[in-house]
PDB file of N, CA and C in Angstrom:
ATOM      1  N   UNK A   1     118.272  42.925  85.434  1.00  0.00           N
ATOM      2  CA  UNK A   1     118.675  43.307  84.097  1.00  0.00           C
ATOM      3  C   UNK A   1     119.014  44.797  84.109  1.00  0.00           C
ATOM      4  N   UNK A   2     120.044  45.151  83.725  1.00  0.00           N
ATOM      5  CA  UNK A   2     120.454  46.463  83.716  1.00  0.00           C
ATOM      6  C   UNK A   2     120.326  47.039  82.475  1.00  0.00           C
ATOM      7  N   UNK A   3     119.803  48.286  82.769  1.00  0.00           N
ATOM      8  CA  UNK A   3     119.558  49.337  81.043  1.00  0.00           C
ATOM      9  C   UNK A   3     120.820  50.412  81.277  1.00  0.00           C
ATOM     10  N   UNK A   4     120.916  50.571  79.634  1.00  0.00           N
ATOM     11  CA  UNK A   4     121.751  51.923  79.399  1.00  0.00           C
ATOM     12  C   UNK A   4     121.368  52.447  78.154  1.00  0.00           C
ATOM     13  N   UNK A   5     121.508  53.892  78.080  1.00  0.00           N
ATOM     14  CA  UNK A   5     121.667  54.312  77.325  1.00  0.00           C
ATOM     15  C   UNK A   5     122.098  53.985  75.764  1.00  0.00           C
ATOM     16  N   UNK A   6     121.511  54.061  74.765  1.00  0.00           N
ATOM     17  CA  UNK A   6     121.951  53.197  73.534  1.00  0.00           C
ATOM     18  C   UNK A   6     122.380  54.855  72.722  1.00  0.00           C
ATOM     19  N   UNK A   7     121.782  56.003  72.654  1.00  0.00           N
ATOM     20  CA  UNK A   7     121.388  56.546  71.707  1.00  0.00           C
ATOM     21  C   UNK A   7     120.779  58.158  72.119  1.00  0.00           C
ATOM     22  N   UNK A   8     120.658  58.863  71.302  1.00  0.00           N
ATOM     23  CA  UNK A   8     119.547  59.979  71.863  1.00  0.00           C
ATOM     24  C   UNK A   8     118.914  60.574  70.559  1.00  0.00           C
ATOM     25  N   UNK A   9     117.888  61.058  70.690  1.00  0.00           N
ATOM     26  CA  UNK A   9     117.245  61.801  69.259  1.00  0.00           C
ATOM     27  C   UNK A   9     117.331  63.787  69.937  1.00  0.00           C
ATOM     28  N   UNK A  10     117.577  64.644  68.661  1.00  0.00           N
ATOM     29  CA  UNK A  10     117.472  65.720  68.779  1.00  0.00           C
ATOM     30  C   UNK A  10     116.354  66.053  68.047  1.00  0.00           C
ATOM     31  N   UNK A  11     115.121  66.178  69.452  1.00  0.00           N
ATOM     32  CA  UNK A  11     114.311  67.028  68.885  1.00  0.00           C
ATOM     33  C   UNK A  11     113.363  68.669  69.339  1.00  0.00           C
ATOM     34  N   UNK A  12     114.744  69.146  69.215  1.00  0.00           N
ATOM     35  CA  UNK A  12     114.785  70.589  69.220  1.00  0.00           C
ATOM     36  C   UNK A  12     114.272  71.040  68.174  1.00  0.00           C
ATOM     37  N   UNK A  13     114.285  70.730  66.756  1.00  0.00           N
ATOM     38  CA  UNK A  13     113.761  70.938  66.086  1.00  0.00           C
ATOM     39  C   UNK A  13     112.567  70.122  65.390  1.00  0.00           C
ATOM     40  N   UNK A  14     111.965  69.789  65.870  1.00  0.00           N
ATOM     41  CA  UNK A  14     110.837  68.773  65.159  1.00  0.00           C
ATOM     42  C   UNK A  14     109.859  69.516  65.570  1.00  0.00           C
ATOM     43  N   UNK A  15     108.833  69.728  64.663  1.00  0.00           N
ATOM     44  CA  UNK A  15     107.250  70.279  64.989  1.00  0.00           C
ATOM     45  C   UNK A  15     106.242  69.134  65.276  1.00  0.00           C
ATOM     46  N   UNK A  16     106.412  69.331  66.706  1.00  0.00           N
ATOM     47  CA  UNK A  16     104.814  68.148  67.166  1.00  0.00           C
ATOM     48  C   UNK A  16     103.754  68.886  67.101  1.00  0.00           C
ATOM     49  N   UNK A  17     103.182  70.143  65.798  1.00  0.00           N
ATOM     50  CA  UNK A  17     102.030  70.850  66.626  1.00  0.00           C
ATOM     51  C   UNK A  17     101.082  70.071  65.939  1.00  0.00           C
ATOM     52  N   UNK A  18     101.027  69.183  64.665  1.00  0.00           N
ATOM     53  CA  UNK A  18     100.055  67.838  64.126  1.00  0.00           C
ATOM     54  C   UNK A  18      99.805  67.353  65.283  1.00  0.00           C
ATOM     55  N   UNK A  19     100.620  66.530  65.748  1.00  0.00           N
ATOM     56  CA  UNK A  19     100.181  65.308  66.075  1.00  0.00           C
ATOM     57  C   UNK A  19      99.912  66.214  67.879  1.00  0.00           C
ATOM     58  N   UNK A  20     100.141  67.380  68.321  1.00  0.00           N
ATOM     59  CA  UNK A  20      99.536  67.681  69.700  1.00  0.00           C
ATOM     60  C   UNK A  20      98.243  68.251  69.419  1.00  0.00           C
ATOM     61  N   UNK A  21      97.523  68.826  68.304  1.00  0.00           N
ATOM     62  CA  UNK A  21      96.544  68.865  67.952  1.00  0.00           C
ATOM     63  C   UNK A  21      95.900  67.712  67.450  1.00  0.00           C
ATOM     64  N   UNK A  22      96.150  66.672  67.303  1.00  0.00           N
ATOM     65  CA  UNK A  22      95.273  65.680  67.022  1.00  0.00           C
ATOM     66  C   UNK A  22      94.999  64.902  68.503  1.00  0.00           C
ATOM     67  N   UNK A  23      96.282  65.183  69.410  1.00  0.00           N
ATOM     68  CA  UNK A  23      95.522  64.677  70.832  1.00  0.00           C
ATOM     69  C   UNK A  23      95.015  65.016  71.194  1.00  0.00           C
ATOM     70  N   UNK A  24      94.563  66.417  71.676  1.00  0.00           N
ATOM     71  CA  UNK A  24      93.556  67.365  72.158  1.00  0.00           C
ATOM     72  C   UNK A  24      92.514  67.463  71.241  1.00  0.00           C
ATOM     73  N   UNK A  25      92.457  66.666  69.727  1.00  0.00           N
ATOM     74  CA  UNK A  25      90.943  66.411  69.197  1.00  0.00           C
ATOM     75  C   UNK A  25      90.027  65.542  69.983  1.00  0.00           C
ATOM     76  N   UNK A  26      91.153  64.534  70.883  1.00  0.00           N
ATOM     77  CA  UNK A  26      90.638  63.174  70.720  1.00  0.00           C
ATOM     78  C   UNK A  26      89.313  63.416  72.259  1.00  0.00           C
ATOM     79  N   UNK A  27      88.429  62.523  72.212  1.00  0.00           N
ATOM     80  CA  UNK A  27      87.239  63.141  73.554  1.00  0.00           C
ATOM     81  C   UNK A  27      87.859  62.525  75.051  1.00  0.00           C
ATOM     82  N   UNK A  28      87.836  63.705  75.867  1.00  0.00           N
ATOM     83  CA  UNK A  28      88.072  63.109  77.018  1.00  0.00           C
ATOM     84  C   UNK A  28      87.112  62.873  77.986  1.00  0.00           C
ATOM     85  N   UNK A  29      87.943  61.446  78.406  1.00  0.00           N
ATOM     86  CA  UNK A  29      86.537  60.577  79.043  1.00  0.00           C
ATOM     87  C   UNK A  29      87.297  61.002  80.685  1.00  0.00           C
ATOM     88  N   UNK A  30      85.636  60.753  81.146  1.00  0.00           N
ATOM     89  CA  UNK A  30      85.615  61.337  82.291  1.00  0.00           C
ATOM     90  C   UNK A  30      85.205  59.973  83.252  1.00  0.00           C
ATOM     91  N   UNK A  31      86.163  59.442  83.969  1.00  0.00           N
ATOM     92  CA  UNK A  31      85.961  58.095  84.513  1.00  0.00           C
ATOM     93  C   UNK A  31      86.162  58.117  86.198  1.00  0.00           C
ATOM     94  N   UNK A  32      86.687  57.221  86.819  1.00  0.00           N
ATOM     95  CA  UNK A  32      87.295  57.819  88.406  1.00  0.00           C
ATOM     96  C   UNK A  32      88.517  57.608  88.193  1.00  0.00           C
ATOM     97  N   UNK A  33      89.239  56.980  87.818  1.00  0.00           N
ATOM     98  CA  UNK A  33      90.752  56.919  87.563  1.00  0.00           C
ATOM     99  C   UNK A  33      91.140  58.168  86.509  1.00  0.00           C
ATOM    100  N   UNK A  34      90.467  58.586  85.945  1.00  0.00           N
ATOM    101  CA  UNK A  34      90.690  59.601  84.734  1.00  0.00           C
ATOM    102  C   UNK A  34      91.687  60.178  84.856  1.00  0.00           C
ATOM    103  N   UNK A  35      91.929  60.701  86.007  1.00  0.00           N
ATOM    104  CA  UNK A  35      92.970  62.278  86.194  1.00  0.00           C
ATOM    105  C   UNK A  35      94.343  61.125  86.497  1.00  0.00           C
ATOM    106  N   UNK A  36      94.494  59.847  86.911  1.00  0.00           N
ATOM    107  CA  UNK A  36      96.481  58.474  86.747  1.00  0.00           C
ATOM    108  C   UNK A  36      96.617  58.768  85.219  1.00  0.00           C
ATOM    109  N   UNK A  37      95.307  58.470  84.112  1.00  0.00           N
ATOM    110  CA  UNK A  37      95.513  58.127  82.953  1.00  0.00           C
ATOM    111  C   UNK A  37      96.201  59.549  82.766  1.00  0.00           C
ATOM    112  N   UNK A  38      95.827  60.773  82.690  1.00  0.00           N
ATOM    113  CA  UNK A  38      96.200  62.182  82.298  1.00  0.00           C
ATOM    114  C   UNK A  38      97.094  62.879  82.484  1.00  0.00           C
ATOM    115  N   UNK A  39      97.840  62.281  83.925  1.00  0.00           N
ATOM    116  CA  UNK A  39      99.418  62.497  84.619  1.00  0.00           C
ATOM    117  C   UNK A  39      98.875  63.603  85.054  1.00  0.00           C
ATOM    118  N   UNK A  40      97.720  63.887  86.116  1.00  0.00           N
ATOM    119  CA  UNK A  40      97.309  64.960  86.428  1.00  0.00           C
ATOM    120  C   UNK A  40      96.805  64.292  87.960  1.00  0.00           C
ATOM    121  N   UNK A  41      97.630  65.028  89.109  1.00  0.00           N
ATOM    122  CA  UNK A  41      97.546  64.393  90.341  1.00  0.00           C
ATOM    123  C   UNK A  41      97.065  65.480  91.642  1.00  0.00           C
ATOM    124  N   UNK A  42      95.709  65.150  91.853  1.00  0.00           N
ATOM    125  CA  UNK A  42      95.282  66.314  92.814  1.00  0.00           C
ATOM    126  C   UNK A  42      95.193  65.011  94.538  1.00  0.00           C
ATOM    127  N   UNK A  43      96.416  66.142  95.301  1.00  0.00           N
ATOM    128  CA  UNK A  43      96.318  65.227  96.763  1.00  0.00           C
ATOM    129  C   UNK A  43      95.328  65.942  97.643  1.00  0.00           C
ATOM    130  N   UNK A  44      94.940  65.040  98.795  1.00  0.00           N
ATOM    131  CA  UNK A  44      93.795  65.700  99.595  1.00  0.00           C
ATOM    132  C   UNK A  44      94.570  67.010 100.618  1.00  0.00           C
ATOM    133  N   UNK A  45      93.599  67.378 100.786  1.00  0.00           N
ATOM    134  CA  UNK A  45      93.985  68.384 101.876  1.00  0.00           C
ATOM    135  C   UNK A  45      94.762  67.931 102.987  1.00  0.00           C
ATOM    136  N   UNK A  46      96.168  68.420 103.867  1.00  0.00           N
ATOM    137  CA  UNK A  46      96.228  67.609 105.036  1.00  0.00           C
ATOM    138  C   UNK A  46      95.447  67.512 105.717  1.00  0.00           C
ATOM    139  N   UNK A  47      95.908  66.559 106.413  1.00  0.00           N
ATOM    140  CA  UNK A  47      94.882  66.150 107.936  1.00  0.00           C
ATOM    141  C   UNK A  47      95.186  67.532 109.243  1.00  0.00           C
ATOM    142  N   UNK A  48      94.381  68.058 109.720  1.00  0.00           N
ATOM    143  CA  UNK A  48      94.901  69.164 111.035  1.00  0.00           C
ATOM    144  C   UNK A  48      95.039  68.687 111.950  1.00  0.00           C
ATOM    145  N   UNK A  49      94.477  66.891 112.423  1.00  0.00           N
ATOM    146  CA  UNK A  49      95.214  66.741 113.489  1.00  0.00           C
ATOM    147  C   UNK A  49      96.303  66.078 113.690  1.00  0.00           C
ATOM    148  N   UNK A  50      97.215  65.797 112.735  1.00  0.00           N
ATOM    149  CA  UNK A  50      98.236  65.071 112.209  1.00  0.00           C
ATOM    150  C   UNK A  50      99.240  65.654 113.330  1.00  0.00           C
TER     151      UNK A  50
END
């Protein structure tokens, strides 16, 4: 199934600072997957004998 483009929104001007302050109200849970859910990606150190 192929997608395209339908449309675009301009929001250059829209104020998200509501609703980005109401995400950073919300409690963050601290799980082992935690940091996939957060789009926050820490890789291991290389290997040195690679």
């Amino acid at each position: 199934m192929s997608s395209y483009i339908i449309g675009k929104l301009d929001l250059r001007n829209v104020d998200f600072s509501e609703e980005i302050e109401w995400l950073n109200s919300l409690p963050k849970i601290h799980e082992e997957y935690d940091e996939f859910a957060q789009g926050y990606w820490k890789g291991n150190p290389p290997d040195k004998e690679r």
